[in-house]
PDB file of N, CA and C in Angstrom:
ATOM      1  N   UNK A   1      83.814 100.438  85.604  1.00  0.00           N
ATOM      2  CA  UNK A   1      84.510 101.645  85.201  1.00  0.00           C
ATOM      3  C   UNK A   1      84.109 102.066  83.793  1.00  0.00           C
ATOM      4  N   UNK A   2      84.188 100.864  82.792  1.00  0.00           N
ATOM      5  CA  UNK A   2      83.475 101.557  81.619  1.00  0.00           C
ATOM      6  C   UNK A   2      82.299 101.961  81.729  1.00  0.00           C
ATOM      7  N   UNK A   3      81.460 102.031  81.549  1.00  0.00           N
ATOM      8  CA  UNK A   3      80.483 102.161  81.896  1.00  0.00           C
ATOM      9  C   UNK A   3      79.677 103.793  82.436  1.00  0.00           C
ATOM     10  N   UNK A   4      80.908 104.048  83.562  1.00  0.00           N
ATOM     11  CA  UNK A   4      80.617 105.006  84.165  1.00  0.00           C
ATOM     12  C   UNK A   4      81.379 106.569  82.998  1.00  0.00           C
ATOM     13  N   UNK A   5      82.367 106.292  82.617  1.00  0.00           N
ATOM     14  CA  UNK A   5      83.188 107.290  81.689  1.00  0.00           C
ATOM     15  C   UNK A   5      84.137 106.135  80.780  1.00  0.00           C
ATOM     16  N   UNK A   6      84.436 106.777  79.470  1.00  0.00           N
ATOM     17  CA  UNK A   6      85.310 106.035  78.865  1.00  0.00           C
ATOM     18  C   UNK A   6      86.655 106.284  79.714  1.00  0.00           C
ATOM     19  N   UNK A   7      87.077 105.454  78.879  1.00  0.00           N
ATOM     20  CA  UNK A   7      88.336 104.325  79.796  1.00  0.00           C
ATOM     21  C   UNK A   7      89.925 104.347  78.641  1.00  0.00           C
ATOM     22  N   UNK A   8      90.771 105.209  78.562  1.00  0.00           N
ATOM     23  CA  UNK A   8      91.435 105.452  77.683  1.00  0.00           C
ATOM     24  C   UNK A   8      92.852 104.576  78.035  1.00  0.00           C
ATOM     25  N   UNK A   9      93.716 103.847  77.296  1.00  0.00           N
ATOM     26  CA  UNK A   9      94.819 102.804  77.744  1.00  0.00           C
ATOM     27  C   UNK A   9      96.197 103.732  77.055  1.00  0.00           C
ATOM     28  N   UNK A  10      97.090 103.607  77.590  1.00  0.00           N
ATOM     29  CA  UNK A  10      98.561 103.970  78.160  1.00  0.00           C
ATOM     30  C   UNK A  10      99.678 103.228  78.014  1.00  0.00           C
ATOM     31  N   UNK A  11     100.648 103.209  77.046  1.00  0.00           N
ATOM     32  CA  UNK A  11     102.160 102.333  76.839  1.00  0.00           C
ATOM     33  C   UNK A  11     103.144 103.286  77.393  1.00  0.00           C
ATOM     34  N   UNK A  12     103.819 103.222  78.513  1.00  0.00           N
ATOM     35  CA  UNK A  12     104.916 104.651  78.684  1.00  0.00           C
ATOM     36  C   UNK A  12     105.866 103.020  78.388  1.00  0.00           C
ATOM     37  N   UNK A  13     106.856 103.986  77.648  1.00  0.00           N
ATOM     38  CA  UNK A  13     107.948 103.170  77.883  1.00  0.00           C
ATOM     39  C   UNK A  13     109.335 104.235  78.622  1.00  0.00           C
ATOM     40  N   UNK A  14     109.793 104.456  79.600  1.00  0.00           N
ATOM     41  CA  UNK A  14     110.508 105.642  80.262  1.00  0.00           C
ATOM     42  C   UNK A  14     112.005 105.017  80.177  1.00  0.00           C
ATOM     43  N   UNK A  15     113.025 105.639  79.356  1.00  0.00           N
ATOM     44  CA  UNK A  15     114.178 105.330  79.077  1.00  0.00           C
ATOM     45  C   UNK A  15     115.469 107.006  79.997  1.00  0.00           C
ATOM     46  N   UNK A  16     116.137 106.324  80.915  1.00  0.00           N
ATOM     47  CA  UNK A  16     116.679 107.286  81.066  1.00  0.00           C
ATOM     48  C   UNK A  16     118.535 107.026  80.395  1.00  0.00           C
ATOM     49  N   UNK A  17     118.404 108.775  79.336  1.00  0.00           N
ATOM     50  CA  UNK A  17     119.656 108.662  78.653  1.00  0.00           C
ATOM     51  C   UNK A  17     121.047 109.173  79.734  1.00  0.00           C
ATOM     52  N   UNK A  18     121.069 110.284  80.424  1.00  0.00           N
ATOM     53  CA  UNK A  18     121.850 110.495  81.043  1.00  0.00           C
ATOM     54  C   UNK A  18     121.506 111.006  82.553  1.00  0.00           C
ATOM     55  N   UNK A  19     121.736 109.661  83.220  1.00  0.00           N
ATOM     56  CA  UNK A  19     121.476 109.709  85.058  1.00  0.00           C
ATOM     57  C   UNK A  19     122.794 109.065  85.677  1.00  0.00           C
ATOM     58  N   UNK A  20     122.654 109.435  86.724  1.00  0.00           N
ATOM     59  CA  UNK A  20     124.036 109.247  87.537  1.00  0.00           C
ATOM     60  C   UNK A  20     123.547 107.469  88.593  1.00  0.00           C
ATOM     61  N   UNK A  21     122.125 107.297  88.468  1.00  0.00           N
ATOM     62  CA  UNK A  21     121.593 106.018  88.585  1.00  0.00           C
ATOM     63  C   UNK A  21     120.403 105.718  88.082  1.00  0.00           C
ATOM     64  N   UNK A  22     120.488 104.940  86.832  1.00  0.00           N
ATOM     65  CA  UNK A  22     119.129 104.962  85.692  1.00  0.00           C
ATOM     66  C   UNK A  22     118.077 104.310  86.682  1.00  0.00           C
ATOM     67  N   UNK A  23     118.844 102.680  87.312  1.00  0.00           N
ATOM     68  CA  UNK A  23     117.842 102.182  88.169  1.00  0.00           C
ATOM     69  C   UNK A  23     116.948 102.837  89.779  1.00  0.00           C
ATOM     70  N   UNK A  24     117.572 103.635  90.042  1.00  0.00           N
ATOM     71  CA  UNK A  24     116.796 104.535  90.901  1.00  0.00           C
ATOM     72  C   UNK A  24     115.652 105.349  89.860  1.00  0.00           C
ATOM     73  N   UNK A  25     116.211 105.596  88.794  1.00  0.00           N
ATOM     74  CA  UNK A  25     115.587 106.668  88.015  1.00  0.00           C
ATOM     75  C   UNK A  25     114.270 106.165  87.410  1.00  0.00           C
ATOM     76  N   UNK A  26     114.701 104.651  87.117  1.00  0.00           N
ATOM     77  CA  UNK A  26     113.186 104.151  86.531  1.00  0.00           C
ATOM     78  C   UNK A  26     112.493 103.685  88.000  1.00  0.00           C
ATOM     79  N   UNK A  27     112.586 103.576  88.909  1.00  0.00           N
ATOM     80  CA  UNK A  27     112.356 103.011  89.819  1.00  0.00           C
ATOM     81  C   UNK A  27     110.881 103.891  90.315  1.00  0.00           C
ATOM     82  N   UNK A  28     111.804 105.658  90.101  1.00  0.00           N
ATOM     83  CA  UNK A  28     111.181 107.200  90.472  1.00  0.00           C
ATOM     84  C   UNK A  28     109.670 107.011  89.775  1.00  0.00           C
ATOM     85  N   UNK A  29     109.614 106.615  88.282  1.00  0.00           N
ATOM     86  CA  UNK A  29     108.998 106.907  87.607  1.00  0.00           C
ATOM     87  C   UNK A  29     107.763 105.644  87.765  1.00  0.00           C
ATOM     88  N   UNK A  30     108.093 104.016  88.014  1.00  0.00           N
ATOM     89  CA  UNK A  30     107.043 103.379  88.958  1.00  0.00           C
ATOM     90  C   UNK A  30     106.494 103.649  90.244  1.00  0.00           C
ATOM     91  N   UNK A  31     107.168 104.441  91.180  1.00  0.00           N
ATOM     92  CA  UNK A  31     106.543 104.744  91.904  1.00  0.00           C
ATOM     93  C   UNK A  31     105.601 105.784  91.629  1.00  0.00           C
ATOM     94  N   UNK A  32     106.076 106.937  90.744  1.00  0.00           N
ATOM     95  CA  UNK A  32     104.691 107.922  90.304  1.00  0.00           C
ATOM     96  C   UNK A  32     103.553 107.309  89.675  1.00  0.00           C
ATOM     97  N   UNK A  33     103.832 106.043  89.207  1.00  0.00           N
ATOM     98  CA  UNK A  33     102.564 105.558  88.303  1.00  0.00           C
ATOM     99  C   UNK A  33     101.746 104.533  89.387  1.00  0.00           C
ATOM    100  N   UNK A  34     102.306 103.879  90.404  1.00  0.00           N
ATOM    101  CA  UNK A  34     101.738 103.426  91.499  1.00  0.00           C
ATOM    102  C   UNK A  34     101.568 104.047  92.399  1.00  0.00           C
ATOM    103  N   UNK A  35     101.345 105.651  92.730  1.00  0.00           N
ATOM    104  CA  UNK A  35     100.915 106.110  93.226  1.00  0.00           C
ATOM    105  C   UNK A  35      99.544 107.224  92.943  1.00  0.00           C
ATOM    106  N   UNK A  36      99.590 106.944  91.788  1.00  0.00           N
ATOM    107  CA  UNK A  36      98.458 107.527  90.437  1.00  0.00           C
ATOM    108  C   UNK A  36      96.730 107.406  90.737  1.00  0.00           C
ATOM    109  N   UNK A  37      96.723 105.801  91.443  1.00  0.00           N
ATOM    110  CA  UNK A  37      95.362 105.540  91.620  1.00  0.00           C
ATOM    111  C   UNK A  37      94.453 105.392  90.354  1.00  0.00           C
ATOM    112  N   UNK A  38      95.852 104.881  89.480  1.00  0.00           N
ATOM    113  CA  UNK A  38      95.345 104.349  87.899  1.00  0.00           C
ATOM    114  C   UNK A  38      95.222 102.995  87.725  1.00  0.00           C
ATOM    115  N   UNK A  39      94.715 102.078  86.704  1.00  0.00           N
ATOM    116  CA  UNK A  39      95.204 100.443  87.304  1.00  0.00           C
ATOM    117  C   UNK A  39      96.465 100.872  86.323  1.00  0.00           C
ATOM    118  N   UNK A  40      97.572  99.672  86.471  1.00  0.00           N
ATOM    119  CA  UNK A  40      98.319  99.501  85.633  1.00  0.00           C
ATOM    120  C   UNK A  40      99.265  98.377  85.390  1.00  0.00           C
ATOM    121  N   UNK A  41      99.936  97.858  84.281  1.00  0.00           N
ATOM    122  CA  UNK A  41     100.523  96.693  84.423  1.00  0.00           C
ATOM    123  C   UNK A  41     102.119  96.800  84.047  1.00  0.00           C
ATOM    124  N   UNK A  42     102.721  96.777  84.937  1.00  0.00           N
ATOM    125  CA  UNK A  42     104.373  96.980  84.750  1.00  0.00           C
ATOM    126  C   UNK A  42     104.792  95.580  83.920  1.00  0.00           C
ATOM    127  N   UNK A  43     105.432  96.198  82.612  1.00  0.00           N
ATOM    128  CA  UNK A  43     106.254  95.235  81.613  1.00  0.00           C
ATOM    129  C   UNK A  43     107.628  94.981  81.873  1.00  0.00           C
ATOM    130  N   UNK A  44     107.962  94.227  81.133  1.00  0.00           N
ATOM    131  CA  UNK A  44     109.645  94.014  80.927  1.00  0.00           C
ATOM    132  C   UNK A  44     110.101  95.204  80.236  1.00  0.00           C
ATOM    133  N   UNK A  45     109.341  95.264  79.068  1.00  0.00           N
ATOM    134  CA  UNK A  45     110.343  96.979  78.439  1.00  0.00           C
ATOM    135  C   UNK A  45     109.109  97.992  78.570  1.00  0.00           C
ATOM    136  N   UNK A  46     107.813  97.706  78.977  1.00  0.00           N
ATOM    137  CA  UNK A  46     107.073  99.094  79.203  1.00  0.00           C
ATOM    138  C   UNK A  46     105.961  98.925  79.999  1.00  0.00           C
ATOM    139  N   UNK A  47     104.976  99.802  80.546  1.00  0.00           N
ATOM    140  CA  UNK A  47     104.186  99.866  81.748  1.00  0.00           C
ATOM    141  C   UNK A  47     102.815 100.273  80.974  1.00  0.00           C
ATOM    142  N   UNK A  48     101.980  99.335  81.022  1.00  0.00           N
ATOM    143  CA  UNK A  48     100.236  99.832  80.208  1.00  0.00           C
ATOM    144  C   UNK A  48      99.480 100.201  81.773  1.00  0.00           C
ATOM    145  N   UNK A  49      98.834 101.377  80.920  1.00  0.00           N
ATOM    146  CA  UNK A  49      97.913 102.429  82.479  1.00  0.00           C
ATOM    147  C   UNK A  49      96.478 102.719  81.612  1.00  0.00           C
ATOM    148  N   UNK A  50      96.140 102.331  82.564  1.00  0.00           N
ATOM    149  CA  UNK A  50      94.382 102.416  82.096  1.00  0.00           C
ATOM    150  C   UNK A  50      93.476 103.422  83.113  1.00  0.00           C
ATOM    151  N   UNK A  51      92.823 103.940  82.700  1.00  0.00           N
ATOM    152  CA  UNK A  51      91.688 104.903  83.282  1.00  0.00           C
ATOM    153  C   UNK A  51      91.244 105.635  82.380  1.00  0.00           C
ATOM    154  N   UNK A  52      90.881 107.152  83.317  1.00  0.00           N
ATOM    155  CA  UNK A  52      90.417 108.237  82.300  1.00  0.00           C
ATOM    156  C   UNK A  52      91.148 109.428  82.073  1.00  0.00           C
ATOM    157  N   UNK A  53      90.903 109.738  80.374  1.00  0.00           N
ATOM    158  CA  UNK A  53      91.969 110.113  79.992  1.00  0.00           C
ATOM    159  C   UNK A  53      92.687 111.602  79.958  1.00  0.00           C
ATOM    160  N   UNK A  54      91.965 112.431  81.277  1.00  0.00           N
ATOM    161  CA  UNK A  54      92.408 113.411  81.586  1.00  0.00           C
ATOM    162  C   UNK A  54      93.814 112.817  83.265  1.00  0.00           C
ATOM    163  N   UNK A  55      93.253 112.107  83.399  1.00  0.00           N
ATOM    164  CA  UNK A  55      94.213 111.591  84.762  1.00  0.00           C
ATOM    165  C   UNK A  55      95.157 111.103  84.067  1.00  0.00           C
ATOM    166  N   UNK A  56      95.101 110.561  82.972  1.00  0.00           N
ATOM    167  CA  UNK A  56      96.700 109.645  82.288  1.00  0.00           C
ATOM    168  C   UNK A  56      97.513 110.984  81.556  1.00  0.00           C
ATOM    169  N   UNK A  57      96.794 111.618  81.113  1.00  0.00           N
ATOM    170  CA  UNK A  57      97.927 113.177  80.695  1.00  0.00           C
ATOM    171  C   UNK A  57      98.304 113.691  81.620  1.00  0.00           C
ATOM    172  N   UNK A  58      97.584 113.663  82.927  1.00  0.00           N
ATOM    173  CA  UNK A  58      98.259 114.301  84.160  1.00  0.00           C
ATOM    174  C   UNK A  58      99.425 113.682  84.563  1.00  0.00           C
ATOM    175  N   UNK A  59      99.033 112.464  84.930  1.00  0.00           N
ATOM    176  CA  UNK A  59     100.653 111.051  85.204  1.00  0.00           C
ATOM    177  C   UNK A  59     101.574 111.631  83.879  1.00  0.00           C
ATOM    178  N   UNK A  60     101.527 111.653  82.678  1.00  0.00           N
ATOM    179  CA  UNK A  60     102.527 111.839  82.027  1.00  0.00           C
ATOM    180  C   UNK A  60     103.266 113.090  82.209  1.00  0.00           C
ATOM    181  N   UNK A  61     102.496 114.125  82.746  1.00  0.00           N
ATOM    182  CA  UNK A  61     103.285 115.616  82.771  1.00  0.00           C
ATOM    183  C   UNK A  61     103.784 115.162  83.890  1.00  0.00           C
ATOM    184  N   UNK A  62     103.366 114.802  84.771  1.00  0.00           N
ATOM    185  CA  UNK A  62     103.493 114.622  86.383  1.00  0.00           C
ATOM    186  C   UNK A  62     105.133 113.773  86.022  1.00  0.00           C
ATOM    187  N   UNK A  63     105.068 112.773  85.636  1.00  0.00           N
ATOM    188  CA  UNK A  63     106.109 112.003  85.017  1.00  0.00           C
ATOM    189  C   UNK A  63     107.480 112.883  84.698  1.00  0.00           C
ATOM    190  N   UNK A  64     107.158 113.739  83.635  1.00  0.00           N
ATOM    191  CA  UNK A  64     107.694 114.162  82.707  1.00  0.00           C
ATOM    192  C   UNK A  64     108.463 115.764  84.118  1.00  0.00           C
ATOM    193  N   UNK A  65     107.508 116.051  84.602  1.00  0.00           N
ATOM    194  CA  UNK A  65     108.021 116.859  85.248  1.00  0.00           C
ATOM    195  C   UNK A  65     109.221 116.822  86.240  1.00  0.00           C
ATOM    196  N   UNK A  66     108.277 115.802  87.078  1.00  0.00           N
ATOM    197  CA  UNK A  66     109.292 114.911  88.208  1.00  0.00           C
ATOM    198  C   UNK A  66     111.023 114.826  87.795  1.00  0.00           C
ATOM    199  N   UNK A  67     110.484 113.603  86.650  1.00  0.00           N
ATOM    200  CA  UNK A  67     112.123 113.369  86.388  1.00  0.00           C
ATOM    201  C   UNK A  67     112.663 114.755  85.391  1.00  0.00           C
ATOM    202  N   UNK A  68     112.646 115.606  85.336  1.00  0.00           N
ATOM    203  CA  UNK A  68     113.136 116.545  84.400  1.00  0.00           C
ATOM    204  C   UNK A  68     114.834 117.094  85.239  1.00  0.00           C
ATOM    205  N   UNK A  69     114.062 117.296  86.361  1.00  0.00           N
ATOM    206  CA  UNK A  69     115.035 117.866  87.692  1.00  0.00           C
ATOM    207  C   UNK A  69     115.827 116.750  87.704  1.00  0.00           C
ATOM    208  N   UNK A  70     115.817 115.307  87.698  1.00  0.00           N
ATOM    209  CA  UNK A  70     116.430 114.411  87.955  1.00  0.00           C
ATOM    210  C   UNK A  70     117.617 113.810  86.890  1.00  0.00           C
ATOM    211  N   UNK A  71     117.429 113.705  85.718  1.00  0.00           N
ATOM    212  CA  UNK A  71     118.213 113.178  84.514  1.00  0.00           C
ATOM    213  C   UNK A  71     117.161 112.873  83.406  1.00  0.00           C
ATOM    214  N   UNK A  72     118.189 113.063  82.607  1.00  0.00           N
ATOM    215  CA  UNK A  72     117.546 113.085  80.997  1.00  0.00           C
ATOM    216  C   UNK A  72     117.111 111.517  80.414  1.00  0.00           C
ATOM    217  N   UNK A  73     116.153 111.853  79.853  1.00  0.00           N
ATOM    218  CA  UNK A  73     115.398 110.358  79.746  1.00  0.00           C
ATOM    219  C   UNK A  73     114.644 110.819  78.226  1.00  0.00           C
ATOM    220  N   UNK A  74     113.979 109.601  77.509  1.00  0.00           N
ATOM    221  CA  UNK A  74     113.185 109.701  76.718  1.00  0.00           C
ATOM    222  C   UNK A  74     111.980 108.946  77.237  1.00  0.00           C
ATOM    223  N   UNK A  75     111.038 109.252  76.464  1.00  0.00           N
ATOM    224  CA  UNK A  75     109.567 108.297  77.361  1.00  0.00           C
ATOM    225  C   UNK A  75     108.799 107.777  75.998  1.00  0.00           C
ATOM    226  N   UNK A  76     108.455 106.900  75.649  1.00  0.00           N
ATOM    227  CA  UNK A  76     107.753 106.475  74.447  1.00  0.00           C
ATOM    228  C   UNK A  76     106.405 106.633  74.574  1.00  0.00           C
ATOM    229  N   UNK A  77     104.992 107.028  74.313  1.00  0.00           N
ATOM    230  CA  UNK A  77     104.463 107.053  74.612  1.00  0.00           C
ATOM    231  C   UNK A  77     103.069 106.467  73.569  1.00  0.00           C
ATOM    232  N   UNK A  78     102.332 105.263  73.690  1.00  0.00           N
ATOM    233  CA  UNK A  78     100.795 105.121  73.186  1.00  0.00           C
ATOM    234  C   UNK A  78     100.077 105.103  73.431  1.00  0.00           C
ATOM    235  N   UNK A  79      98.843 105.998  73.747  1.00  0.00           N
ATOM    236  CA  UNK A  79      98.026 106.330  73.680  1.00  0.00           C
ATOM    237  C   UNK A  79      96.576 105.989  72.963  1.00  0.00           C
ATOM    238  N   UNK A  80      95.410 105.201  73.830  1.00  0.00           N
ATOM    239  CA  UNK A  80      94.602 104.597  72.417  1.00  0.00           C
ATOM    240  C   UNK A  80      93.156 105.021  73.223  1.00  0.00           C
ATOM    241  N   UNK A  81      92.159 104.688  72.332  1.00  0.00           N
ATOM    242  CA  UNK A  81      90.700 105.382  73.261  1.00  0.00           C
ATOM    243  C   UNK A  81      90.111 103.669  73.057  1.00  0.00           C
ATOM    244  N   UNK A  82      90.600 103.349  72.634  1.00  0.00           N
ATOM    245  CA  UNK A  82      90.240 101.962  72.617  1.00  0.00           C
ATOM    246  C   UNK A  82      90.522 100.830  73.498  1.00  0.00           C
ATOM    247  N   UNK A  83      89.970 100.599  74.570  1.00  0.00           N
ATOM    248  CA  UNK A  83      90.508  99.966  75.782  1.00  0.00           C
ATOM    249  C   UNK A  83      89.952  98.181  75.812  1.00  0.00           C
ATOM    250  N   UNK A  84      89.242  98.072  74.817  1.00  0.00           N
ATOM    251  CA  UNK A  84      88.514  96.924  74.136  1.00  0.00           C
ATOM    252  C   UNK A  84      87.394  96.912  75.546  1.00  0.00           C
ATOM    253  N   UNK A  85      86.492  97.312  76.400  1.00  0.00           N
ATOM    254  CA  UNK A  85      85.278  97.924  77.313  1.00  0.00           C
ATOM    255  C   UNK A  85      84.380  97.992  76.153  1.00  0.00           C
ATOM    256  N   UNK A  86      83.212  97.182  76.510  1.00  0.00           N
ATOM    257  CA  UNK A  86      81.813  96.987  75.945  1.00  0.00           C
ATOM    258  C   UNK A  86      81.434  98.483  76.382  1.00  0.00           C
ATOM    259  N   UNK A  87      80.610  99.430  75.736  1.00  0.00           N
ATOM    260  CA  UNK A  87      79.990 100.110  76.039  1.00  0.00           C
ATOM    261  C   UNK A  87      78.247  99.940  75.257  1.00  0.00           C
TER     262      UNK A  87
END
């Protein structure tokens, strides 16, 4: 994958402030990122997503959109071009 295009890495941390069920709500927001066709590694307090870095701004609007309709949340977000990939 490096190789072929750079490879940009992803910290969402997705906090929902006011939902009527947070755990459905974060639940919403792993399934959009496992359905992404990004790799990624689900944390205890946050989820790292790796690919390229027009598809990871898409997951975040995509994200951001989704749950908007659903309940109010904050999302932390880092962003790095540095994926440690030999080029």
């Amino acid at each position: 994958m490096c190789s072929m295009e750079k490879v940009a890495s992803c910290q969402i941390a997705f906090t929902p402030i006011v939902s009527e069920e947070y755990l459905r709500d974060i639940d919403a927001v792993l399934n959009i990122i496992k359905n992404s066709s990004l790799d990624y590694n689900i944390g205890v307090l946050s989820t790292t997503i790796r690919g390229p870095k027009d598809k990871i701004l898409k997951l975040i609007s995509t994200i951001y959109n989704e749950m908007d309709i659903k309940c109010r949340f904050t999302m932390d977000i880092k962003m790095s071009n540095i994926c440690g990939c030999e080029e």
